[in-house]
PDB file of N, CA and C in Angstrom:
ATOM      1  N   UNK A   1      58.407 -17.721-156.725  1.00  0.00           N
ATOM      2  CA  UNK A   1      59.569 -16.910-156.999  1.00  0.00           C
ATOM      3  C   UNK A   1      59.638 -16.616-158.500  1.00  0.00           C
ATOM      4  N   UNK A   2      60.159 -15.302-158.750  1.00  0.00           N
ATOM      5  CA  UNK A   2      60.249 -15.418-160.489  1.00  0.00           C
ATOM      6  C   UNK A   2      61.639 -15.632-160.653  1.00  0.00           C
ATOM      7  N   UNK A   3      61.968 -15.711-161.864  1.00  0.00           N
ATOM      8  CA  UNK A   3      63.115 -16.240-162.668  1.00  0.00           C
ATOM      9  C   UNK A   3      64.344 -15.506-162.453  1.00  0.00           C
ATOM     10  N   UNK A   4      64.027 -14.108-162.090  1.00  0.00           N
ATOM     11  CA  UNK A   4      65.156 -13.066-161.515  1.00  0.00           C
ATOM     12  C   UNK A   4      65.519 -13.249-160.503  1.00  0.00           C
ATOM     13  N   UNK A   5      64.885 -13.989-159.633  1.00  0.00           N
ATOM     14  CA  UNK A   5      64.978 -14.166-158.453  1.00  0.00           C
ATOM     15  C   UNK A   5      65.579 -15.755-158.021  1.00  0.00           C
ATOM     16  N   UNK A   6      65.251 -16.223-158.801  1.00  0.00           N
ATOM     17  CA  UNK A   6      65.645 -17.961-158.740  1.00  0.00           C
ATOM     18  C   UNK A   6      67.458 -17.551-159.558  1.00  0.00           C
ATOM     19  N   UNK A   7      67.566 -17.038-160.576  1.00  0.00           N
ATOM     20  CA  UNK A   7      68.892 -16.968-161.101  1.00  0.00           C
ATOM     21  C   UNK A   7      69.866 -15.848-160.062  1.00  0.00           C
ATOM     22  N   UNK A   8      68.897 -15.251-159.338  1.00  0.00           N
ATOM     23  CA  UNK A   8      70.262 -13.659-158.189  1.00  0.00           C
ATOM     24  C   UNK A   8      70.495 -15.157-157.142  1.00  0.00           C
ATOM     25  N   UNK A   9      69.195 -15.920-156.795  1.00  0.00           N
ATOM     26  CA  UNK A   9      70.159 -16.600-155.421  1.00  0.00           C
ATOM     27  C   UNK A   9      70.499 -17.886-156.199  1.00  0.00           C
ATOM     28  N   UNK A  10      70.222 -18.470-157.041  1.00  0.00           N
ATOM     29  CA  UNK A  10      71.662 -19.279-157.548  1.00  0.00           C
ATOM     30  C   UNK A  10      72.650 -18.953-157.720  1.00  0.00           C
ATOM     31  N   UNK A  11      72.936 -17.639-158.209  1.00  0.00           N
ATOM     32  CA  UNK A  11      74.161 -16.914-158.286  1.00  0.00           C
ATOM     33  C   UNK A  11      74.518 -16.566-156.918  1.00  0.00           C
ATOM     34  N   UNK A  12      74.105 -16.280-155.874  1.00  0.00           N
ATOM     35  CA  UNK A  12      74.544 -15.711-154.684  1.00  0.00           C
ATOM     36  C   UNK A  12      75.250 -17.051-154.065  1.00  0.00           C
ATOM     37  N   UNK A  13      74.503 -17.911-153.801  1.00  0.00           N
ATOM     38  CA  UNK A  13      74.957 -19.059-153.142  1.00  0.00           C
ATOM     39  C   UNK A  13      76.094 -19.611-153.587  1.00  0.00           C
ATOM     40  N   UNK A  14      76.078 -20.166-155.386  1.00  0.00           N
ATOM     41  CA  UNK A  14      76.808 -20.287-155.616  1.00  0.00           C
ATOM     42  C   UNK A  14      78.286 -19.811-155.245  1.00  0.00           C
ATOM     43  N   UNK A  15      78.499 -18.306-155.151  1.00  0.00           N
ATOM     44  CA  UNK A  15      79.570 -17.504-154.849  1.00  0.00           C
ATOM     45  C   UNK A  15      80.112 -17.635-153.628  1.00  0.00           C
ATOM     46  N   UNK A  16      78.961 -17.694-152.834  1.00  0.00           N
ATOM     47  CA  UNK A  16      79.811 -17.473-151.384  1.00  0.00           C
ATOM     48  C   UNK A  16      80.091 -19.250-151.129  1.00  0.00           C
ATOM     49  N   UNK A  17      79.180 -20.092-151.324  1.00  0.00           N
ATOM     50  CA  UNK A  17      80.046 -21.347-151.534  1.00  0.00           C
ATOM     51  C   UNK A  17      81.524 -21.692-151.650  1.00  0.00           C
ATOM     52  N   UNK A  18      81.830 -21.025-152.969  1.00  0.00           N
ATOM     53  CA  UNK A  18      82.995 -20.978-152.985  1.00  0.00           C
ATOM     54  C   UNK A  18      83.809 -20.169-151.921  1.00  0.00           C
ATOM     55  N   UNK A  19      83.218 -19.372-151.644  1.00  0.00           N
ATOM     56  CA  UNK A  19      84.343 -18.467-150.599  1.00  0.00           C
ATOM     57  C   UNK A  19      84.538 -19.239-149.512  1.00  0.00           C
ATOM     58  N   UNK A  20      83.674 -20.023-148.895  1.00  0.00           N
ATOM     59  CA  UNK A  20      83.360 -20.595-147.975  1.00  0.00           C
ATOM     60  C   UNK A  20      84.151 -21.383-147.816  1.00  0.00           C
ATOM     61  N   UNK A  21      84.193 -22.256-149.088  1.00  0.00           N
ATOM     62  CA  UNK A  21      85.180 -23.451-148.961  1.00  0.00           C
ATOM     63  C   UNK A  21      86.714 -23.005-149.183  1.00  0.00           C
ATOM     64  N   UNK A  22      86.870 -21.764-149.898  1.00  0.00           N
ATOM     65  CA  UNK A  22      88.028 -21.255-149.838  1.00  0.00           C
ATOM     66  C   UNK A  22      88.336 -20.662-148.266  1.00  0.00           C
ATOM     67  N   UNK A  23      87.825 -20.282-147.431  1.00  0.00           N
ATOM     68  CA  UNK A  23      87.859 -19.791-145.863  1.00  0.00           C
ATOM     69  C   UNK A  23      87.932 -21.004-145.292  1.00  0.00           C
ATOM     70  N   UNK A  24      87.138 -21.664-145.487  1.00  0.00           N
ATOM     71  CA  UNK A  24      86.989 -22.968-144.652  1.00  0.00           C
ATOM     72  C   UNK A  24      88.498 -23.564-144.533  1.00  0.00           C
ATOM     73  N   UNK A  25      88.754 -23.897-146.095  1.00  0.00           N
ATOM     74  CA  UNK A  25      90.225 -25.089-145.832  1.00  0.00           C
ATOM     75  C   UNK A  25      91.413 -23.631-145.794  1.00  0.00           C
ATOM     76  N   UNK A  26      91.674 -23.218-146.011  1.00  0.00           N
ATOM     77  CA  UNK A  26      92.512 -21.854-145.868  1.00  0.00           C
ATOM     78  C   UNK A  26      92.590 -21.380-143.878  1.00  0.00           C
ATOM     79  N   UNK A  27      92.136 -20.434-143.798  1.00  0.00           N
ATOM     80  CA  UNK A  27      92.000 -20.199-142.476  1.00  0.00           C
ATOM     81  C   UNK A  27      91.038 -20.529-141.157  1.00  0.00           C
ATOM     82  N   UNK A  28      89.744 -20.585-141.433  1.00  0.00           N
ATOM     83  CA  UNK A  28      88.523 -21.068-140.634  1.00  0.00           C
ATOM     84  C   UNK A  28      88.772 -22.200-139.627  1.00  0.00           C
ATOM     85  N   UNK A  29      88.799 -23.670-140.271  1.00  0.00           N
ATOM     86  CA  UNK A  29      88.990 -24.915-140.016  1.00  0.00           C
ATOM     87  C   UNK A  29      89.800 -25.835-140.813  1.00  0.00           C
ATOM     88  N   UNK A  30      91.089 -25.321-141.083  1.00  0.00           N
ATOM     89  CA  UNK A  30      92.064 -26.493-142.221  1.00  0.00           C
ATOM     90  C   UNK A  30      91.816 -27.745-140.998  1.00  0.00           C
ATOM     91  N   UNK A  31      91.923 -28.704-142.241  1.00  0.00           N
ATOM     92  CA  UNK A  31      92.647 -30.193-141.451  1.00  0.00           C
ATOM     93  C   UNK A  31      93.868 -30.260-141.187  1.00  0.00           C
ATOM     94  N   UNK A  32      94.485 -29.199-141.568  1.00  0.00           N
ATOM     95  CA  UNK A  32      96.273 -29.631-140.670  1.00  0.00           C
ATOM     96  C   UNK A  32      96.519 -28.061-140.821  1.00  0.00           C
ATOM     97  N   UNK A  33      97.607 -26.965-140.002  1.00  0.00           N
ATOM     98  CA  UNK A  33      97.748 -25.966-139.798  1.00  0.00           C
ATOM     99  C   UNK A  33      98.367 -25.412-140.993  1.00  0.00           C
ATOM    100  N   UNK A  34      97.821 -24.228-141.180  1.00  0.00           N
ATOM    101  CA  UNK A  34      98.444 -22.691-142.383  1.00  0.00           C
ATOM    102  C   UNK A  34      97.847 -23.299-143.557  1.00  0.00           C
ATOM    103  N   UNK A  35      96.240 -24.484-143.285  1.00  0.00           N
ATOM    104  CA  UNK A  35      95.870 -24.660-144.735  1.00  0.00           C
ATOM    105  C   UNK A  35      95.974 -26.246-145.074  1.00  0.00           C
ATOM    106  N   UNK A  36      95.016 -26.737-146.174  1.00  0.00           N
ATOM    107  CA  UNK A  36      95.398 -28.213-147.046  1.00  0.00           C
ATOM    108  C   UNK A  36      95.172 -28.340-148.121  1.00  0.00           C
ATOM    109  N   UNK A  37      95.339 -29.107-148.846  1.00  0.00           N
ATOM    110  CA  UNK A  37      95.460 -29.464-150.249  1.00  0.00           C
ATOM    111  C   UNK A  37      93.794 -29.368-150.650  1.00  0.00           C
ATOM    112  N   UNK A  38      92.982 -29.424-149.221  1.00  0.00           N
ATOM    113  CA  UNK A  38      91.376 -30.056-149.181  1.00  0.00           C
ATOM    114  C   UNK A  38      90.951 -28.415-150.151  1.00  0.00           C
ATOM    115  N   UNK A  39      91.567 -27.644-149.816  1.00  0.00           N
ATOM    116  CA  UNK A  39      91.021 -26.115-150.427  1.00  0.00           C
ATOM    117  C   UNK A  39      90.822 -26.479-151.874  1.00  0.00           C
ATOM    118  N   UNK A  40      91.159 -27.208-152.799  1.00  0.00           N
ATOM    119  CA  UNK A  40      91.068 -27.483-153.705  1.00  0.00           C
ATOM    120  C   UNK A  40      89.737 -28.227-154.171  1.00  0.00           C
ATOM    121  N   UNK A  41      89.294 -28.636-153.125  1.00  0.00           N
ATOM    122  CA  UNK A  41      87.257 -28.791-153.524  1.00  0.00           C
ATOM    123  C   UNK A  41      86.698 -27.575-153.959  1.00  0.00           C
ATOM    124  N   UNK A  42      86.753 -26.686-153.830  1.00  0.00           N
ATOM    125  CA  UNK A  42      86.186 -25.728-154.356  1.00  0.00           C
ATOM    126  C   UNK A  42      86.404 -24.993-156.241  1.00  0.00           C
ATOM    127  N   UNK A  43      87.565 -26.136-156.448  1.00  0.00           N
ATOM    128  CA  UNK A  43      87.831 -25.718-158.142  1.00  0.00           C
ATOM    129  C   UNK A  43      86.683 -26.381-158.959  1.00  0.00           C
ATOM    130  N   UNK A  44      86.075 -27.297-158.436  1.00  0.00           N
ATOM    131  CA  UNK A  44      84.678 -28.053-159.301  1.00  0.00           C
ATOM    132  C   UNK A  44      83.807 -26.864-159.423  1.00  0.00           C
ATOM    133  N   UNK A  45      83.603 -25.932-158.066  1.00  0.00           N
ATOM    134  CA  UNK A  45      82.671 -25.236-158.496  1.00  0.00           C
ATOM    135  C   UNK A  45      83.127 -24.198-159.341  1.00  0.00           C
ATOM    136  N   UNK A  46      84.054 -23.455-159.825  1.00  0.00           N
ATOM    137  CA  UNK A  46      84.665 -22.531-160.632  1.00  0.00           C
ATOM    138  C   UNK A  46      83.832 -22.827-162.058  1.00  0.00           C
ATOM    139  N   UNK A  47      84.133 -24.098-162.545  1.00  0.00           N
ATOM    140  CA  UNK A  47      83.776 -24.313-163.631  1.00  0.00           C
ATOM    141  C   UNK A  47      82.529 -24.148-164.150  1.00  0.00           C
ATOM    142  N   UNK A  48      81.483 -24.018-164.023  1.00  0.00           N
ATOM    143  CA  UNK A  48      79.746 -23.862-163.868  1.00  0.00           C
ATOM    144  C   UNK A  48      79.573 -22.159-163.620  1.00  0.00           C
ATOM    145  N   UNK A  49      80.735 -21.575-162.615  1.00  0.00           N
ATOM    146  CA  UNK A  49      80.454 -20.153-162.793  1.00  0.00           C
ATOM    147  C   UNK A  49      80.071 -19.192-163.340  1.00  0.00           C
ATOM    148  N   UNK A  50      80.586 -19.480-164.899  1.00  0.00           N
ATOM    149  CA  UNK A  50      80.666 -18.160-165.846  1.00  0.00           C
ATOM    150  C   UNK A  50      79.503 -18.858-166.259  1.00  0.00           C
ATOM    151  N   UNK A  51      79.119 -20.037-166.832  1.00  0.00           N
ATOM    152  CA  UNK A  51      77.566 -20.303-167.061  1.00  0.00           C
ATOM    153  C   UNK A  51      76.173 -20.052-166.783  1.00  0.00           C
ATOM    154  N   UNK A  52      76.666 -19.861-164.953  1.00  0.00           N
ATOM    155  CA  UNK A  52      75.602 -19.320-164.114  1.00  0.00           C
ATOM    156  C   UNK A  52      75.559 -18.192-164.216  1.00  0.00           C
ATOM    157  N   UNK A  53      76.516 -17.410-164.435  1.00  0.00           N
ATOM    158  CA  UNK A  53      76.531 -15.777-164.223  1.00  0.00           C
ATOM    159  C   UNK A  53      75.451 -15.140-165.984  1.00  0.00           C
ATOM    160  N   UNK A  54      75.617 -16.247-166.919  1.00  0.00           N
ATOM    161  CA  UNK A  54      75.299 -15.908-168.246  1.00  0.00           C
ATOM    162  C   UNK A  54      74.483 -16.645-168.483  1.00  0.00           C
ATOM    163  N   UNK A  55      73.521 -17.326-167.385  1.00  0.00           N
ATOM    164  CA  UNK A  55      71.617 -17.392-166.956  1.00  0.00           C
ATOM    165  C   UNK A  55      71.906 -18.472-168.175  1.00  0.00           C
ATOM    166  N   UNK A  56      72.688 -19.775-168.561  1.00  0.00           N
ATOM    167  CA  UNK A  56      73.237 -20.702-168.934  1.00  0.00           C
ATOM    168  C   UNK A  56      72.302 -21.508-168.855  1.00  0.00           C
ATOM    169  N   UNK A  57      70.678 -22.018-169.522  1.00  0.00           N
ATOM    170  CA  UNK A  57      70.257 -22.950-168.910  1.00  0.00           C
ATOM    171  C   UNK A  57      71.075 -24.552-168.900  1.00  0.00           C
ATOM    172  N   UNK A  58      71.497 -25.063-169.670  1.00  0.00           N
ATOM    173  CA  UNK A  58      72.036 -26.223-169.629  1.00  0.00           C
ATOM    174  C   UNK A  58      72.955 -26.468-168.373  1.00  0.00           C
ATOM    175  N   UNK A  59      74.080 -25.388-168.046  1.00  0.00           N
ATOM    176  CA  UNK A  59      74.821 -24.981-166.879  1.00  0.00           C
ATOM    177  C   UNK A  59      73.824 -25.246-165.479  1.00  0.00           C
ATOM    178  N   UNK A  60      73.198 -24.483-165.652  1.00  0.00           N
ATOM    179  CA  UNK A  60      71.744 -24.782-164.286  1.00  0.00           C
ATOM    180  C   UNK A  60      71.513 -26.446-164.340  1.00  0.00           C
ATOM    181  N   UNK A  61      71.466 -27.202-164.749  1.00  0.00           N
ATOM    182  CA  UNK A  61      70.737 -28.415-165.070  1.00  0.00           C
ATOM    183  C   UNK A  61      72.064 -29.193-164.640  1.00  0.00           C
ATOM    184  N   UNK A  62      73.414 -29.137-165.038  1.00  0.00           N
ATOM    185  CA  UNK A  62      74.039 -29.976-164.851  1.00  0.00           C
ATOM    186  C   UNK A  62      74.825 -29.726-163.299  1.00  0.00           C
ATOM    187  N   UNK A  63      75.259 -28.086-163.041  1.00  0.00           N
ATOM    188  CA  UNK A  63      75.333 -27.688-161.836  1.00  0.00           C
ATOM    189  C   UNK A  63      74.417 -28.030-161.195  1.00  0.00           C
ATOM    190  N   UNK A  64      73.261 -28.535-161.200  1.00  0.00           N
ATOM    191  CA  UNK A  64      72.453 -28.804-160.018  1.00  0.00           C
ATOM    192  C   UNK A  64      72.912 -30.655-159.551  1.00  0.00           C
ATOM    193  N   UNK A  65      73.360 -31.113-160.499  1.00  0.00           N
ATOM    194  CA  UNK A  65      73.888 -32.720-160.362  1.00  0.00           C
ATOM    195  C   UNK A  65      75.235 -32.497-159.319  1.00  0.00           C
ATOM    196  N   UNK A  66      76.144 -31.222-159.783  1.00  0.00           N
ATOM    197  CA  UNK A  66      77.146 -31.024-159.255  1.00  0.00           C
ATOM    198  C   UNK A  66      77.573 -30.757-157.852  1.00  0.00           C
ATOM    199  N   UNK A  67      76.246 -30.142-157.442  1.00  0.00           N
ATOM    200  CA  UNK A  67      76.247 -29.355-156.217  1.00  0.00           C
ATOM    201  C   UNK A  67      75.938 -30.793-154.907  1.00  0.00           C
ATOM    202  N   UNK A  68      75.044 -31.975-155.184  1.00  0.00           N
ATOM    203  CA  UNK A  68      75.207 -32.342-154.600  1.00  0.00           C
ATOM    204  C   UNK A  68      76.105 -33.448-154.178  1.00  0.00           C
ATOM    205  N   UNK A  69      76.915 -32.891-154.698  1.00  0.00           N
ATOM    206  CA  UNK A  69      78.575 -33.732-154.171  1.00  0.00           C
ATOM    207  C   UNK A  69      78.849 -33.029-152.964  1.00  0.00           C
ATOM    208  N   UNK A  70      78.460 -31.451-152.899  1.00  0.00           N
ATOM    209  CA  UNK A  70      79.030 -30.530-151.718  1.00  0.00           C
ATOM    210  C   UNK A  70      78.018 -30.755-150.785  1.00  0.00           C
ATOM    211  N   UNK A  71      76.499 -31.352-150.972  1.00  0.00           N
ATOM    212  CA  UNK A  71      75.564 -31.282-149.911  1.00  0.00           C
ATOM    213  C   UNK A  71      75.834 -32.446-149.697  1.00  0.00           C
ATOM    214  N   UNK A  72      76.666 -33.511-150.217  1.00  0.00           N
ATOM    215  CA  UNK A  72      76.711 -35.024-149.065  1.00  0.00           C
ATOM    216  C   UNK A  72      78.095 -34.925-148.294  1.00  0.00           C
ATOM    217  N   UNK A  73      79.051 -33.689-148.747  1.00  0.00           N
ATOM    218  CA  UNK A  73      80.385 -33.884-148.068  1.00  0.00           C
ATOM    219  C   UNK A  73      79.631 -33.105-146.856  1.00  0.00           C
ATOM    220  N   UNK A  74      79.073 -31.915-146.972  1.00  0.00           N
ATOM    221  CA  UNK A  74      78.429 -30.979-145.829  1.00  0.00           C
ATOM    222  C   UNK A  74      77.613 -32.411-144.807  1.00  0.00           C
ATOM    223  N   UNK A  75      77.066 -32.861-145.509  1.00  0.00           N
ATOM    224  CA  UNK A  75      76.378 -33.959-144.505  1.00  0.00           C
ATOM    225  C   UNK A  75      77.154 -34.888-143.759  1.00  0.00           C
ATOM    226  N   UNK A  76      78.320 -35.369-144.282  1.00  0.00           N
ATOM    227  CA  UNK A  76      79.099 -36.331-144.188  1.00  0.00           C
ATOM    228  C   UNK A  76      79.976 -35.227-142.858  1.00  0.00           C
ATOM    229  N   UNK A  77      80.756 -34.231-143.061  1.00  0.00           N
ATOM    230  CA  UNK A  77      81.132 -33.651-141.990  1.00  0.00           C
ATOM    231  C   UNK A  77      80.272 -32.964-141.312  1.00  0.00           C
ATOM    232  N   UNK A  78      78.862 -32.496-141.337  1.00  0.00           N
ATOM    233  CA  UNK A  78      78.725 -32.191-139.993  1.00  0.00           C
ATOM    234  C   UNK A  78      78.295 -33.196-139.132  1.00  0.00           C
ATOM    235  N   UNK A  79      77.970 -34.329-139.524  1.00  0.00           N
ATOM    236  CA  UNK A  79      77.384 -35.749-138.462  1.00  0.00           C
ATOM    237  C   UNK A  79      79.085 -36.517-137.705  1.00  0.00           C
ATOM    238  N   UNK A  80      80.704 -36.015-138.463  1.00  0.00           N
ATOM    239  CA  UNK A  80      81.748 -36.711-138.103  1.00  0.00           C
ATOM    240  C   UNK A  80      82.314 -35.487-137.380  1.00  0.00           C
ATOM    241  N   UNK A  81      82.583 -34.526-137.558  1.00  0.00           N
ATOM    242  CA  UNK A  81      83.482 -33.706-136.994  1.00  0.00           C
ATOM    243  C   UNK A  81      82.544 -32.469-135.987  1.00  0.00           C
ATOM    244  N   UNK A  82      83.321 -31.743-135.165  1.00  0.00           N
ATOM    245  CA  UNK A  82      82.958 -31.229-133.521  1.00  0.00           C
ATOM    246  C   UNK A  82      83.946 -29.494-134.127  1.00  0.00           C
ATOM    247  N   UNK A  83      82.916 -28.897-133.501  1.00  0.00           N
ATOM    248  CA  UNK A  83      83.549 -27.599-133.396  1.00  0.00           C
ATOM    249  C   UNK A  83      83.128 -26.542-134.710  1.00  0.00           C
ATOM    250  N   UNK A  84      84.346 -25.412-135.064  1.00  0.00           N
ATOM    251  CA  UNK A  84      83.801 -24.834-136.338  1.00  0.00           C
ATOM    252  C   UNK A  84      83.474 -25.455-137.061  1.00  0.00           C
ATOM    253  N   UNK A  85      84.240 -26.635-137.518  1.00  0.00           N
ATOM    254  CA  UNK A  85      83.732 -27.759-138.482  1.00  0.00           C
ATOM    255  C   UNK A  85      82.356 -27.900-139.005  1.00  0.00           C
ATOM    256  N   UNK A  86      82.139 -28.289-138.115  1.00  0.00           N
ATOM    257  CA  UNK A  86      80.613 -28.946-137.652  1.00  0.00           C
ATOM    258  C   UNK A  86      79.633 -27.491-138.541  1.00  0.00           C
ATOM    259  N   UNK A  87      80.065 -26.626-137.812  1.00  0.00           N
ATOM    260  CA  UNK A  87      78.480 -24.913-138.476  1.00  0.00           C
ATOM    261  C   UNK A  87      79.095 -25.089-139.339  1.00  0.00           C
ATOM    262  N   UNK A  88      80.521 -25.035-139.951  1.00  0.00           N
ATOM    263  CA  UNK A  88      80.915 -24.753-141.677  1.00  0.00           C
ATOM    264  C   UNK A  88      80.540 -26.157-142.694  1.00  0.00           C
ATOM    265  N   UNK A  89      80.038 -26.931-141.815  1.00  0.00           N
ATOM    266  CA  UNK A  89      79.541 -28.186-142.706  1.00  0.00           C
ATOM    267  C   UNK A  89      77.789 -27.689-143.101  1.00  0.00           C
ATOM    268  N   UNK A  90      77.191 -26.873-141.917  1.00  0.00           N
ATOM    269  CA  UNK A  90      75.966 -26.810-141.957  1.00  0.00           C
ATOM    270  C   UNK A  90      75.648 -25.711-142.988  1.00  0.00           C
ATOM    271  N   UNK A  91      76.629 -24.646-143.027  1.00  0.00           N
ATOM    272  CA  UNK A  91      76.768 -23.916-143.784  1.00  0.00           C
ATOM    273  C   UNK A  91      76.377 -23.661-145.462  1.00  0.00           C
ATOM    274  N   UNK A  92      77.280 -25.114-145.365  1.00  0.00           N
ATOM    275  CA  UNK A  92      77.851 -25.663-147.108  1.00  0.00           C
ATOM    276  C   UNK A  92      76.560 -26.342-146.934  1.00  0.00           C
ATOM    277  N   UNK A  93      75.746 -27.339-146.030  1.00  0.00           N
ATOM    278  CA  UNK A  93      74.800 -28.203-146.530  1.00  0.00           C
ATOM    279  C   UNK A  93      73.486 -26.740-147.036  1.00  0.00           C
ATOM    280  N   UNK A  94      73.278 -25.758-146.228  1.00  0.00           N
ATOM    281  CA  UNK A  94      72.144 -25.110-146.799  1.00  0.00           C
ATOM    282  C   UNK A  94      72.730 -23.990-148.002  1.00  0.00           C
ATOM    283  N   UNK A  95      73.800 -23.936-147.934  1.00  0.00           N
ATOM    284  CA  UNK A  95      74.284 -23.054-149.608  1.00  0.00           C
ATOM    285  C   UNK A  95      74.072 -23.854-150.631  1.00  0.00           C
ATOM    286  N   UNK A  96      74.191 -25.643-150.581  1.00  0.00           N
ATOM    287  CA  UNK A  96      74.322 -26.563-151.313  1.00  0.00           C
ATOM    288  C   UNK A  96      72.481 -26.320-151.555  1.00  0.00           C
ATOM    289  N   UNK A  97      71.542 -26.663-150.658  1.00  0.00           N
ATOM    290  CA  UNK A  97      70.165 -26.685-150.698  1.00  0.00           C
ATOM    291  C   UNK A  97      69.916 -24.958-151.431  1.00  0.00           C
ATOM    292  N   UNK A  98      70.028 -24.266-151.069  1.00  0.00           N
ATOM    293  CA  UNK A  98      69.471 -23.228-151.791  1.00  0.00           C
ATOM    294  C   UNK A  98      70.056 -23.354-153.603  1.00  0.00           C
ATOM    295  N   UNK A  99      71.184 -23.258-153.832  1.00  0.00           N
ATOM    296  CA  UNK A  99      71.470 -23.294-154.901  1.00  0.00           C
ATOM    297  C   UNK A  99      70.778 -24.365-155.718  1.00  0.00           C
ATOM    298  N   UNK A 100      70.849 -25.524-155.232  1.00  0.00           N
ATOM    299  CA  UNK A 100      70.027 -27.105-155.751  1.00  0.00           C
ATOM    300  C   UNK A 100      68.441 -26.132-156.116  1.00  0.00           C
ATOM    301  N   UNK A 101      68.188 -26.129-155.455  1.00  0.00           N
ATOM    302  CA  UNK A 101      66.563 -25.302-155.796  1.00  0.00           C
ATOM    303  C   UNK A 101      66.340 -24.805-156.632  1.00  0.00           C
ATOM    304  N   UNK A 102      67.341 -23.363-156.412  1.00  0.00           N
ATOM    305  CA  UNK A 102      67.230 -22.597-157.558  1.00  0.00           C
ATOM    306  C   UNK A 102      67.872 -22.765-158.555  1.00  0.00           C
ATOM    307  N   UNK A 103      68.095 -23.839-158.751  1.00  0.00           N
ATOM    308  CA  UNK A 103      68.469 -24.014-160.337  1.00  0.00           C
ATOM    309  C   UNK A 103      67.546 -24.868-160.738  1.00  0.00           C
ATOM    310  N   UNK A 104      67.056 -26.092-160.227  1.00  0.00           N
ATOM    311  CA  UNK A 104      66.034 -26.964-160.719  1.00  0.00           C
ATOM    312  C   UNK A 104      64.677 -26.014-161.005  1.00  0.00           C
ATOM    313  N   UNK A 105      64.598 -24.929-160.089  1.00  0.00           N
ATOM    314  CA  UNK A 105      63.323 -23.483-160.072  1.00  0.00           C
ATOM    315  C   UNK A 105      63.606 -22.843-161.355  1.00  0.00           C
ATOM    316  N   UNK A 106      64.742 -22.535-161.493  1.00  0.00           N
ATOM    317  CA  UNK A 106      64.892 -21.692-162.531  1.00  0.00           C
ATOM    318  C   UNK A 106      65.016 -22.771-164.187  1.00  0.00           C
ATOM    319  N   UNK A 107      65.884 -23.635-163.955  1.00  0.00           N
ATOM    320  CA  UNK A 107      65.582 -24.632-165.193  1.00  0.00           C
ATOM    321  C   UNK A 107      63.780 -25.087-165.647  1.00  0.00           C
ATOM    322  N   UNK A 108      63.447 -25.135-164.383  1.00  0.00           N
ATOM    323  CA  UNK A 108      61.876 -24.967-164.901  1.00  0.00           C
ATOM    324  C   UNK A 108      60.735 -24.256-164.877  1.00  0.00           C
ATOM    325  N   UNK A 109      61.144 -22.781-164.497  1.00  0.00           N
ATOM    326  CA  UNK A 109      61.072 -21.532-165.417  1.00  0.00           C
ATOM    327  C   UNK A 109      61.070 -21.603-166.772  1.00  0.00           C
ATOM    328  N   UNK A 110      62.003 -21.427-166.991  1.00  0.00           N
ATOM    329  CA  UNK A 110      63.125 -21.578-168.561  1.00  0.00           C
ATOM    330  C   UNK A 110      63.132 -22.720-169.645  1.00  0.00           C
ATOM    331  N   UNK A 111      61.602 -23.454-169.131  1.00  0.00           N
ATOM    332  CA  UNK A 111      61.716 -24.390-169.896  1.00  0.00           C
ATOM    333  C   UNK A 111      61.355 -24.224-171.849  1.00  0.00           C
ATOM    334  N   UNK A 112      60.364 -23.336-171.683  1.00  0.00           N
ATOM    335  CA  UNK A 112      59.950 -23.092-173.027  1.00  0.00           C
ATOM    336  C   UNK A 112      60.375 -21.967-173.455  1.00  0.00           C
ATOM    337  N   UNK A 113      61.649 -20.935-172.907  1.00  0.00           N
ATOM    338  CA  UNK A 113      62.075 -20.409-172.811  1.00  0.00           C
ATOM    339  C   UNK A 113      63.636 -20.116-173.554  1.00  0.00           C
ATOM    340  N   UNK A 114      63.726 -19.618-175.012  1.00  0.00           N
ATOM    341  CA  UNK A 114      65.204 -19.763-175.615  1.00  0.00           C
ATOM    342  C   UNK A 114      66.211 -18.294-174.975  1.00  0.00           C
ATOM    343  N   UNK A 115      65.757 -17.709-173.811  1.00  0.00           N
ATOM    344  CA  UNK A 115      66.451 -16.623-173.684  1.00  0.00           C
ATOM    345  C   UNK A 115      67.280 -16.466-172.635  1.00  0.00           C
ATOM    346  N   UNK A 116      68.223 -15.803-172.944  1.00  0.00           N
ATOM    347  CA  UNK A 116      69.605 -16.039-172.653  1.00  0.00           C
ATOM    348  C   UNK A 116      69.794 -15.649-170.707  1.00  0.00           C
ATOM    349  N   UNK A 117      69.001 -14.270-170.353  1.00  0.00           N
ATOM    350  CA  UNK A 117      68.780 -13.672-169.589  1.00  0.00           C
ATOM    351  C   UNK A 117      67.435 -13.571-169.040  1.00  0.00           C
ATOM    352  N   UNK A 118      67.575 -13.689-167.217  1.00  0.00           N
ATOM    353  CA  UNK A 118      66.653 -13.640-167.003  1.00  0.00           C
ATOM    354  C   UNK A 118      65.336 -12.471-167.130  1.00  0.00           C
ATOM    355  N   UNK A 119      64.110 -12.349-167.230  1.00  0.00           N
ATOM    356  CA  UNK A 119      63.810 -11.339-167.231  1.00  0.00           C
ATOM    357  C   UNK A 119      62.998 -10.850-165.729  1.00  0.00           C
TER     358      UNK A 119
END
């Protein structure tokens, strides 16, 4: 893969991640009805955003530590819970795996690399 390509689907995943988990605890599958407090997992990933969007290598490196907090909760609910649950856990575990990739792909791309944007 080249570097344009490792930074569009870190960025892609990243994004809909978040939407995901914003759909997920919001309307999809809340743990209690009209929504939960749980929607609020998704503010960790906010923060790493604007980094990723501005091909951030340091951002890539530490977001990739970050992400798998969301690929052991994805693991953790789809092996406990039945129903939508269950695909929106499987969901988050392979948005969690693609993004993990492409950032460890693209951080080592970018290793000898001082530029800001991918080319």
């Amino acid at each position: 893969m080249t570097t344009r390509s490792l930074y569009l689907s870190a960025c892609i995943s990243l994004i809909t991640l978040i939407f995901l988990c914003l759909a997920w605890e919001l309307r999809l599958a809340p743990i209690h009805p009209g929504g939960s407090w749980l929607v609020l997992k998704c503010v960790p990933l906010l923060t790493p955003l604007f980094g990723i969007l501005n091909a951030r290598r340091y951002t890539f490196q530490w977001a990739s530590m970050l992400i798998l907090l969301y690929l052991s909760e994805g693991l953790v609910r789809a092996t406990s819970e039945s129903g939508p649950s269950r695909w929106l856990a499987v969901a988050e575990i392979l948005l969690s795996i693609v993004f993990f990739c492409s950032a460890i792909g693209y951080v080592r791309r970018t290793r000898h690399h001082n530029t800001a944007l991918p080319s």
